[in-house]
C-alpha atoms as a PDB file:
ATOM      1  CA  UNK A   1      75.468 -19.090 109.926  1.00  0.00           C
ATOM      2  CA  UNK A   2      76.068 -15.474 110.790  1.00  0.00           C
ATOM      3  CA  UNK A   3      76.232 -14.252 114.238  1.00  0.00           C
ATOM      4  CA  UNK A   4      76.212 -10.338 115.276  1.00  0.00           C
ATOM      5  CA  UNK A   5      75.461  -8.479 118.387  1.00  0.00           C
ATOM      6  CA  UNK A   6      73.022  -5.644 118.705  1.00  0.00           C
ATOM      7  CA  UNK A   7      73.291  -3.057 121.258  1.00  0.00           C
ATOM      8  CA  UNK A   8      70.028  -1.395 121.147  1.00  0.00           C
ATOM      9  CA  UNK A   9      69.859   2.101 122.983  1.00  0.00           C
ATOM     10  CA  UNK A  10      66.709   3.711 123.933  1.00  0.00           C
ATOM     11  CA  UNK A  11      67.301   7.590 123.353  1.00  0.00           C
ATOM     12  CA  UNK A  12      67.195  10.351 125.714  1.00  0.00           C
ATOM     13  CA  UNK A  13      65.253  11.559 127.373  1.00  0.00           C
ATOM     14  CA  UNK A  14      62.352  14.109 125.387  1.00  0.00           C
ATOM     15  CA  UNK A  15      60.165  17.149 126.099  1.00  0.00           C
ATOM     16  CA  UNK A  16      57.777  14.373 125.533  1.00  0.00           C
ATOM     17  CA  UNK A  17      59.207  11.910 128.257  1.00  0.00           C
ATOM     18  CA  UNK A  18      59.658  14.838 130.596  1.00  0.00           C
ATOM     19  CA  UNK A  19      55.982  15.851 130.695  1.00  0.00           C
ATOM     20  CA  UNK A  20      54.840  12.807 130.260  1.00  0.00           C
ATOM     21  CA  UNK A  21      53.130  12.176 127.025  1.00  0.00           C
ATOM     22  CA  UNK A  22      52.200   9.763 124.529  1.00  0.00           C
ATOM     23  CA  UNK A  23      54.665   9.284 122.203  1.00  0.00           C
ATOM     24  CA  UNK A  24      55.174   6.915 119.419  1.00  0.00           C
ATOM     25  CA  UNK A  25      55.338   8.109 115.888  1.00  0.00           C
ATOM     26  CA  UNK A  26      54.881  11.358 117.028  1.00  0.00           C
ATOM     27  CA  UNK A  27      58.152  13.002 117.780  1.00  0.00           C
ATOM     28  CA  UNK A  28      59.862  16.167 120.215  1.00  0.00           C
ATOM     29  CA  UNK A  29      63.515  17.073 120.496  1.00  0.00           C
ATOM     30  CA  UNK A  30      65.744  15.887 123.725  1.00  0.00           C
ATOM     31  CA  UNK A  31      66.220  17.870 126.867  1.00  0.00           C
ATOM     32  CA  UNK A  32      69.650  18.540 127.779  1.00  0.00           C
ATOM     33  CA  UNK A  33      69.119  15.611 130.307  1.00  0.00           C
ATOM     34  CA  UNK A  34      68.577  13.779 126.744  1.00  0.00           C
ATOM     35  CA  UNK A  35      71.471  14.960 125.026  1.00  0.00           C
ATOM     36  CA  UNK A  36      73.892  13.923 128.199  1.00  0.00           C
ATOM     37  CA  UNK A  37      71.802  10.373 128.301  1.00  0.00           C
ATOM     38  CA  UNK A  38      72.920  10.140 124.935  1.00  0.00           C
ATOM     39  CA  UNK A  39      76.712  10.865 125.565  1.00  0.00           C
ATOM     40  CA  UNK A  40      76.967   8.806 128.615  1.00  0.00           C
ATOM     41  CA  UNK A  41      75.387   5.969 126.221  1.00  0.00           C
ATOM     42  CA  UNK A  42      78.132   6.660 124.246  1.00  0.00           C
ATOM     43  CA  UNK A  43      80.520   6.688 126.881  1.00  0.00           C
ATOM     44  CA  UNK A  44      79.456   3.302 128.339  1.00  0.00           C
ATOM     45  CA  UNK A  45      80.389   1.742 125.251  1.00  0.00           C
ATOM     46  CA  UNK A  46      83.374   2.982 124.564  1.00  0.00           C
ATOM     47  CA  UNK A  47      85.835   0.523 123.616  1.00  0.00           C
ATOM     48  CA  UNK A  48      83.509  -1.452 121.474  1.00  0.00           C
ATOM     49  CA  UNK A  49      84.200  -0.896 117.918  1.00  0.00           C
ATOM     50  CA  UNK A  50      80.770  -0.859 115.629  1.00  0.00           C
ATOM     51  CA  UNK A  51      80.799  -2.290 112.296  1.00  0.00           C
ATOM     52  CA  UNK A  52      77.283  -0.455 111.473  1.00  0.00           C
ATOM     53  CA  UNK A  53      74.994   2.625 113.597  1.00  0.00           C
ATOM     54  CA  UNK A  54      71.425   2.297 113.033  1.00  0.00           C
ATOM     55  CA  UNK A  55      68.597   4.393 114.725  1.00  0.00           C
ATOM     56  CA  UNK A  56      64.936   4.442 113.981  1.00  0.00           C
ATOM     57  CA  UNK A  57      63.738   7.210 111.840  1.00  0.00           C
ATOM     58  CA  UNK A  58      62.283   9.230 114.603  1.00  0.00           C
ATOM     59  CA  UNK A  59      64.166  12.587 114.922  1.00  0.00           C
ATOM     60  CA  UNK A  60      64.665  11.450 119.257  1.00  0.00           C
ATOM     61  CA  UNK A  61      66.552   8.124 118.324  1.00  0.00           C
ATOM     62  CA  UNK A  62      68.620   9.650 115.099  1.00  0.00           C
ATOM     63  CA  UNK A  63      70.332  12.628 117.441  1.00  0.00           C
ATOM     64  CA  UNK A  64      70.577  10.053 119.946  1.00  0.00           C
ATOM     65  CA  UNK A  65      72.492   8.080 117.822  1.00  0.00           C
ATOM     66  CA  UNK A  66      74.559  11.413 116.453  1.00  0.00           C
ATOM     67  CA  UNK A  67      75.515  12.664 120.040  1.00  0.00           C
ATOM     68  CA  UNK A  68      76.454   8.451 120.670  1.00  0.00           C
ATOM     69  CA  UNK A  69      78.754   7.803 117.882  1.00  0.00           C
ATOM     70  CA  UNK A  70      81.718  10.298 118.792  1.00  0.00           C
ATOM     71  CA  UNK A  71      81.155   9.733 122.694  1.00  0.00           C
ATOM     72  CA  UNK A  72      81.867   6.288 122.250  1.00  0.00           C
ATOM     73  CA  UNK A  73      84.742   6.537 119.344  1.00  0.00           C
ATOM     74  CA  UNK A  74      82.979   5.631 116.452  1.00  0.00           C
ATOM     75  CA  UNK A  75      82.736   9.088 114.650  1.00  0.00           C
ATOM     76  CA  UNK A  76      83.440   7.732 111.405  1.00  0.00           C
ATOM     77  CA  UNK A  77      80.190   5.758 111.006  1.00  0.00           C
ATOM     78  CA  UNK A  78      76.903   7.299 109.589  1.00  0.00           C
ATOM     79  CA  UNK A  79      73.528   6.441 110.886  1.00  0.00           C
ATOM     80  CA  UNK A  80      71.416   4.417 108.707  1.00  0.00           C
ATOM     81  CA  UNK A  81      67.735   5.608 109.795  1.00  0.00           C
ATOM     82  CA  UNK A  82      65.550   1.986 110.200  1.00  0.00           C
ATOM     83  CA  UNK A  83      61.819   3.019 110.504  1.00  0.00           C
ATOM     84  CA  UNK A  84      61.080  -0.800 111.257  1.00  0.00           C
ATOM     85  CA  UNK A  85      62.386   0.214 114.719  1.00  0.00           C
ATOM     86  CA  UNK A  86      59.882   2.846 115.288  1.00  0.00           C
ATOM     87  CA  UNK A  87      57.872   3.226 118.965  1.00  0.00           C
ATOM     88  CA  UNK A  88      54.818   1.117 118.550  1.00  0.00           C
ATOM     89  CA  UNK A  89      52.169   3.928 116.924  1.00  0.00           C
ATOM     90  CA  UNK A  90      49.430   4.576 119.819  1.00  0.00           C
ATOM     91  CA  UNK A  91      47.158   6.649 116.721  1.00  0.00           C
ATOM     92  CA  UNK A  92      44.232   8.560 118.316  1.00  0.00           C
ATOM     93  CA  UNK A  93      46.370   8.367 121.734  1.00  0.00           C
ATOM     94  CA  UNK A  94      49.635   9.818 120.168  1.00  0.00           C
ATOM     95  CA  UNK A  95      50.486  13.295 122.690  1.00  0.00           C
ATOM     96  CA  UNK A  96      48.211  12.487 125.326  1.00  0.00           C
ATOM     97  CA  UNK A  97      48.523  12.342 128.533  1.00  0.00           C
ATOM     98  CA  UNK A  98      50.551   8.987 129.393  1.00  0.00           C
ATOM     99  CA  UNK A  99      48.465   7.997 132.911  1.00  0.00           C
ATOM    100  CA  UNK A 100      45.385   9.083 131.656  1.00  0.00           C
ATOM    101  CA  UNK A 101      46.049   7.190 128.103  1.00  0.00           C
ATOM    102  CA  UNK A 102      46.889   4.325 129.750  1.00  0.00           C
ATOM    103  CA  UNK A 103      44.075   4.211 132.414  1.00  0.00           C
ATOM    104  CA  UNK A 104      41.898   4.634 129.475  1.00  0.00           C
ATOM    105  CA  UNK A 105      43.283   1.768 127.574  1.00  0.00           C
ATOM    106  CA  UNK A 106      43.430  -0.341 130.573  1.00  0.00           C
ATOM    107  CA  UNK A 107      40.361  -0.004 132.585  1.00  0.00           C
ATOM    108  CA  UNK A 108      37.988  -2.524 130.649  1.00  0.00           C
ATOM    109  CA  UNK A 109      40.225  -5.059 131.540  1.00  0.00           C
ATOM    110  CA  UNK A 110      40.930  -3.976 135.017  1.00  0.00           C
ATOM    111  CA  UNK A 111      44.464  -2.472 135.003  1.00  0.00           C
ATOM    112  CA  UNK A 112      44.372   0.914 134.801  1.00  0.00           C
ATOM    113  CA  UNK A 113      48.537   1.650 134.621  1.00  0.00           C
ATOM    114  CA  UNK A 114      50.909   0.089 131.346  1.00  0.00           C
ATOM    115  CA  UNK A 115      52.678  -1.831 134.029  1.00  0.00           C
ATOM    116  CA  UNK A 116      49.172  -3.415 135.253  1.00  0.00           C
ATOM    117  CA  UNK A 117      48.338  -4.288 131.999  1.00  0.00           C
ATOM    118  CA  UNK A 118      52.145  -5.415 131.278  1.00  0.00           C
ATOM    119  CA  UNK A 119      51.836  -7.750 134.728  1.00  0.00           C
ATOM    120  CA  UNK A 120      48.606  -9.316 134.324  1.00  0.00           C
ATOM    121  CA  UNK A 121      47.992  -9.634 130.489  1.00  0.00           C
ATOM    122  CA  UNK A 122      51.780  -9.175 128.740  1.00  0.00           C
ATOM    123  CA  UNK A 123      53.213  -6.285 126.693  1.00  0.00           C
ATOM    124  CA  UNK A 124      51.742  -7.564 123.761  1.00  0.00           C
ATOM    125  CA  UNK A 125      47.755  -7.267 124.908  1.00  0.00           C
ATOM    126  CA  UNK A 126      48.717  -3.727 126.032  1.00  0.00           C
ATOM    127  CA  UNK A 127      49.414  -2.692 121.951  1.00  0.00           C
ATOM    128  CA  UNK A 128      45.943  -5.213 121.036  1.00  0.00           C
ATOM    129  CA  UNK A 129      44.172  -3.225 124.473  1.00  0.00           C
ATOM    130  CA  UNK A 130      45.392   0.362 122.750  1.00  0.00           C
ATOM    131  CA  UNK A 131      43.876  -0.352 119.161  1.00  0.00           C
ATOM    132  CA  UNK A 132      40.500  -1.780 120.640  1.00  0.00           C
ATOM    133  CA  UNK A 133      40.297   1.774 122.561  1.00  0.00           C
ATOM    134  CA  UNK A 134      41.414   4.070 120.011  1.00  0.00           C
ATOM    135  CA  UNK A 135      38.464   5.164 118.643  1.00  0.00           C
ATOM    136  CA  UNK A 136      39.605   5.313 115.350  1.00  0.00           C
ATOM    137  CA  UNK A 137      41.211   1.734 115.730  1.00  0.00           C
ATOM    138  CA  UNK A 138      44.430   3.155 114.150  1.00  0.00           C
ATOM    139  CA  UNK A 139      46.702   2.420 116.919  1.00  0.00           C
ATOM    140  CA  UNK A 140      49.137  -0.636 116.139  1.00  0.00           C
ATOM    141  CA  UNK A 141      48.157  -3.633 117.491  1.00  0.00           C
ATOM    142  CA  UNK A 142      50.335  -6.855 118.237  1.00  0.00           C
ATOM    143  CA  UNK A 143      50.289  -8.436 114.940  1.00  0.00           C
ATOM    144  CA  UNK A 144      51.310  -5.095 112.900  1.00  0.00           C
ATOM    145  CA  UNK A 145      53.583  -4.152 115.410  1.00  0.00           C
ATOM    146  CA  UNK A 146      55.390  -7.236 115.197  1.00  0.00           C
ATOM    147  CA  UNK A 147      55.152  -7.204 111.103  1.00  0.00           C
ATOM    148  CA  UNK A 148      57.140  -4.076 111.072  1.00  0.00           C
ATOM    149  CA  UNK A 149      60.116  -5.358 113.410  1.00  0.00           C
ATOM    150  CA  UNK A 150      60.349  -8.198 112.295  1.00  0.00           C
ATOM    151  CA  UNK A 151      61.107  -6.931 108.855  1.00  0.00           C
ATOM    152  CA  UNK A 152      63.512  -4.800 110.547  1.00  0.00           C
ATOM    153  CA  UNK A 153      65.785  -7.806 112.198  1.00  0.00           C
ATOM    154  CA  UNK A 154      65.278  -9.657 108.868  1.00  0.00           C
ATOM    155  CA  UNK A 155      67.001  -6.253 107.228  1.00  0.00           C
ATOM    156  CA  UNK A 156      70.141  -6.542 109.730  1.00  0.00           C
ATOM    157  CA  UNK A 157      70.049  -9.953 108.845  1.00  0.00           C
ATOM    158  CA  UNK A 158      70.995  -9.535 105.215  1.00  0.00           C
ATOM    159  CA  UNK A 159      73.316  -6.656 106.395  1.00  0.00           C
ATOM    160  CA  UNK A 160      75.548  -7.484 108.495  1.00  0.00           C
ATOM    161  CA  UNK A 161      78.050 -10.416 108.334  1.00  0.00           C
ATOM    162  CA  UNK A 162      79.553 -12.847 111.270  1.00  0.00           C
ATOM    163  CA  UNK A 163      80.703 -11.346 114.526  1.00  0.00           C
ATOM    164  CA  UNK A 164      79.540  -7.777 114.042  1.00  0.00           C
ATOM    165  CA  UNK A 165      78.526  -5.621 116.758  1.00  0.00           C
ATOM    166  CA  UNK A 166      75.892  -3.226 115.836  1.00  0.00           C
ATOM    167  CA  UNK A 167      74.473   0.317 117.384  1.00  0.00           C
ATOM    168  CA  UNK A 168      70.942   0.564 117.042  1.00  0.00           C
ATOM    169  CA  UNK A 169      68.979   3.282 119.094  1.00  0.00           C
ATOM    170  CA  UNK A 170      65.320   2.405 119.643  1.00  0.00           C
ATOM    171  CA  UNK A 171      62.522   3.121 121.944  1.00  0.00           C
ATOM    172  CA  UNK A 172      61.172   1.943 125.250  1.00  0.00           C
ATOM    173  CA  UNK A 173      58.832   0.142 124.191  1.00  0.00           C
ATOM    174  CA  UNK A 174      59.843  -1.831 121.204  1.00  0.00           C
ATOM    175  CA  UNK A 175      63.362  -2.387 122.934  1.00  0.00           C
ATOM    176  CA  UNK A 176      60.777  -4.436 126.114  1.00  0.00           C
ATOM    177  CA  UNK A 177      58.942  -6.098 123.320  1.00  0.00           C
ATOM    178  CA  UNK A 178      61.516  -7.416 121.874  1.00  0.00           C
ATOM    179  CA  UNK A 179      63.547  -8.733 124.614  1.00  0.00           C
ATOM    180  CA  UNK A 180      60.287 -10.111 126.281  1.00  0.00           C
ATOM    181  CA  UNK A 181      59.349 -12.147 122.769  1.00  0.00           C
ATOM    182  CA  UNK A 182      62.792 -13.913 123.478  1.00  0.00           C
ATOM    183  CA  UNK A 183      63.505 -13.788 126.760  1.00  0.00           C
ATOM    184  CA  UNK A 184      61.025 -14.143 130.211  1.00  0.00           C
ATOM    185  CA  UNK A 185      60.860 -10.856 131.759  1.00  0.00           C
ATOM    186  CA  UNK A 186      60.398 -10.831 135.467  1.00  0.00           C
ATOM    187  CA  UNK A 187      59.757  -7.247 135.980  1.00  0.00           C
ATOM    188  CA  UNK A 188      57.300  -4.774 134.111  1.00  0.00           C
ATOM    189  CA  UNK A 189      59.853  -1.739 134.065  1.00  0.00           C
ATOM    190  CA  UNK A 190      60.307  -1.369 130.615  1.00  0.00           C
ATOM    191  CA  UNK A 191      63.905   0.547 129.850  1.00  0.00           C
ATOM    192  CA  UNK A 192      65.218   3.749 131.141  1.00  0.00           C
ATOM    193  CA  UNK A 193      66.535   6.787 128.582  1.00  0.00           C
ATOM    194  CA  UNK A 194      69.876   6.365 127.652  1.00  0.00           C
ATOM    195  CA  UNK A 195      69.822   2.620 128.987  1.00  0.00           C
ATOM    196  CA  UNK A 196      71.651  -0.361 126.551  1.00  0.00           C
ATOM    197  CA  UNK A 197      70.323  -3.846 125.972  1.00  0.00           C
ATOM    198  CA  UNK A 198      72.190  -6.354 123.912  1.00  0.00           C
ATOM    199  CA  UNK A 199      70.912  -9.104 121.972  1.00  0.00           C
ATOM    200  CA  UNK A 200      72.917 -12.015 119.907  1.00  0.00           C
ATOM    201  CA  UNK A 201      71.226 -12.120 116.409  1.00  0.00           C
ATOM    202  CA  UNK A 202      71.842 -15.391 114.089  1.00  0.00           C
ATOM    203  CA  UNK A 203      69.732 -16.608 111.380  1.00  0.00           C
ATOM    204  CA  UNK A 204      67.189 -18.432 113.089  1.00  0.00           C
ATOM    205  CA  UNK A 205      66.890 -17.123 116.444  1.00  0.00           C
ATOM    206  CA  UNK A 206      67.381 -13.763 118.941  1.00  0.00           C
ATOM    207  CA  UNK A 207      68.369 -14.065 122.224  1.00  0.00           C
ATOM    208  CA  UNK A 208      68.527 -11.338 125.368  1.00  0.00           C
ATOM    209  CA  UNK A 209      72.139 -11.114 126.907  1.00  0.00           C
ATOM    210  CA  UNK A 210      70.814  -8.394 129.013  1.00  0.00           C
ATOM    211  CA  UNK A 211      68.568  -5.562 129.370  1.00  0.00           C
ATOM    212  CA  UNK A 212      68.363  -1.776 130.333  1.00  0.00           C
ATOM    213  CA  UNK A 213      72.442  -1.227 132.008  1.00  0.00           C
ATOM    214  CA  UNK A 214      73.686   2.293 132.529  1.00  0.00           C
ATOM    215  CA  UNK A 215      76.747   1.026 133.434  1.00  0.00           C
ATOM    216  CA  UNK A 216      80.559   0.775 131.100  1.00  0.00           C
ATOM    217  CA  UNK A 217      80.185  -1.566 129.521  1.00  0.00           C
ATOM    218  CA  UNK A 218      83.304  -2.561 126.784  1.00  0.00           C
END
């Protein structure tokens, strides 16, 4: 049985992020505060030699992922680009307004904020709450959402071998979904920009060594 780490980065920080939009498979460059989230990323793991860098295919993770690789002394891998590990896809929501999207989404069931929802119904009713809203029901619900990644961990699966350690940079979201599938989260605060969580991958199960540092950690 093989066993690998992940340490799964969610990029910097976007124009997106900064004025506080929707965005999933929609896409905007990093700040400069994005581009130094990404080198300090780096920088906390330096020391930690990666046998493979993956990012998701959004242009945020993959420069994330470029400005990561020589901070952190691994400038002679190449990102692989993994769309499995996309931002869930919020459809008629994607560059809106994030507290009005979410109010929105959430007010039928009486939480009008993501971390209402998150508290009182679970990160997963939040993507099922987004597709019932959208009025073109094209957002990704649970079930698709979770089709996608999970072909995505069965990919690293196949590809890497025992005791590998693994870059992958991600998104807020999916990085919280995943570690709350396999883990109990205590706290509705999903990830911050530039932040690394670390999961131990085998071939039957995924588990959460922690979630969301910013600090060194090789």
């Amino acid at each position: 049985m093989a066993t690998f780490s992940v340490y799964m980065v969610r990029h910097g920080q976007t124009y997106f992020n900064k004025y506080r939009r929707m965005q999933g498979w929609c896409d905007s460059p990093l700040t400069t505060v994005g581009e130094n989230d990404a080198r300090n990323a780096g920088k906390m793991l330096n020391g930690i030699h990666f046998d493979a860098a993956y990012a998701s295919d959004m242009s945020r993770a993959m420069r994330t992922a470029q400005l990561m690789l020589p901070a952190s002394d691994n400038a002679d891998l190449t990102v692989q680009p993994l769309a499995a590990f996309r931002e869930a896809f919020y459809g008629y929501f994607e560059g809106g307004d994030t507290s009005q999207t979410w109010f929105e989404v959430g007010a039928p069931h009486k939480a009008p904020t993501l971390s209402a929802i998150i508290d009182q119904y679970g990160i997963e009713k939040a993507k099922d709450f987004c597709k019932e809203a959208d009025p073109f029901h094209s957002a990704e619900n649970n079930a698709e959402f979770w089709q996608r990644v999970n072909g995505g961990i069965d990919t690293l699966r196949t590809n890497q071998k025992d005791g590998d350690k693994v870059l992958l940079v991600s998104h807020g979201n999916t990085i919280y979904s995943i570690a709350d599938r396999f883990a109990t989260l205590t706290s509705p605060e999903r990830p911050q920009n530039g932040s690394v969580t670390k999961f131990t991958i085998t071939d039957d199960d995924v588990q959460l060594d922690y979630l969301g540092r910013k600090d060194h950690l090789a």
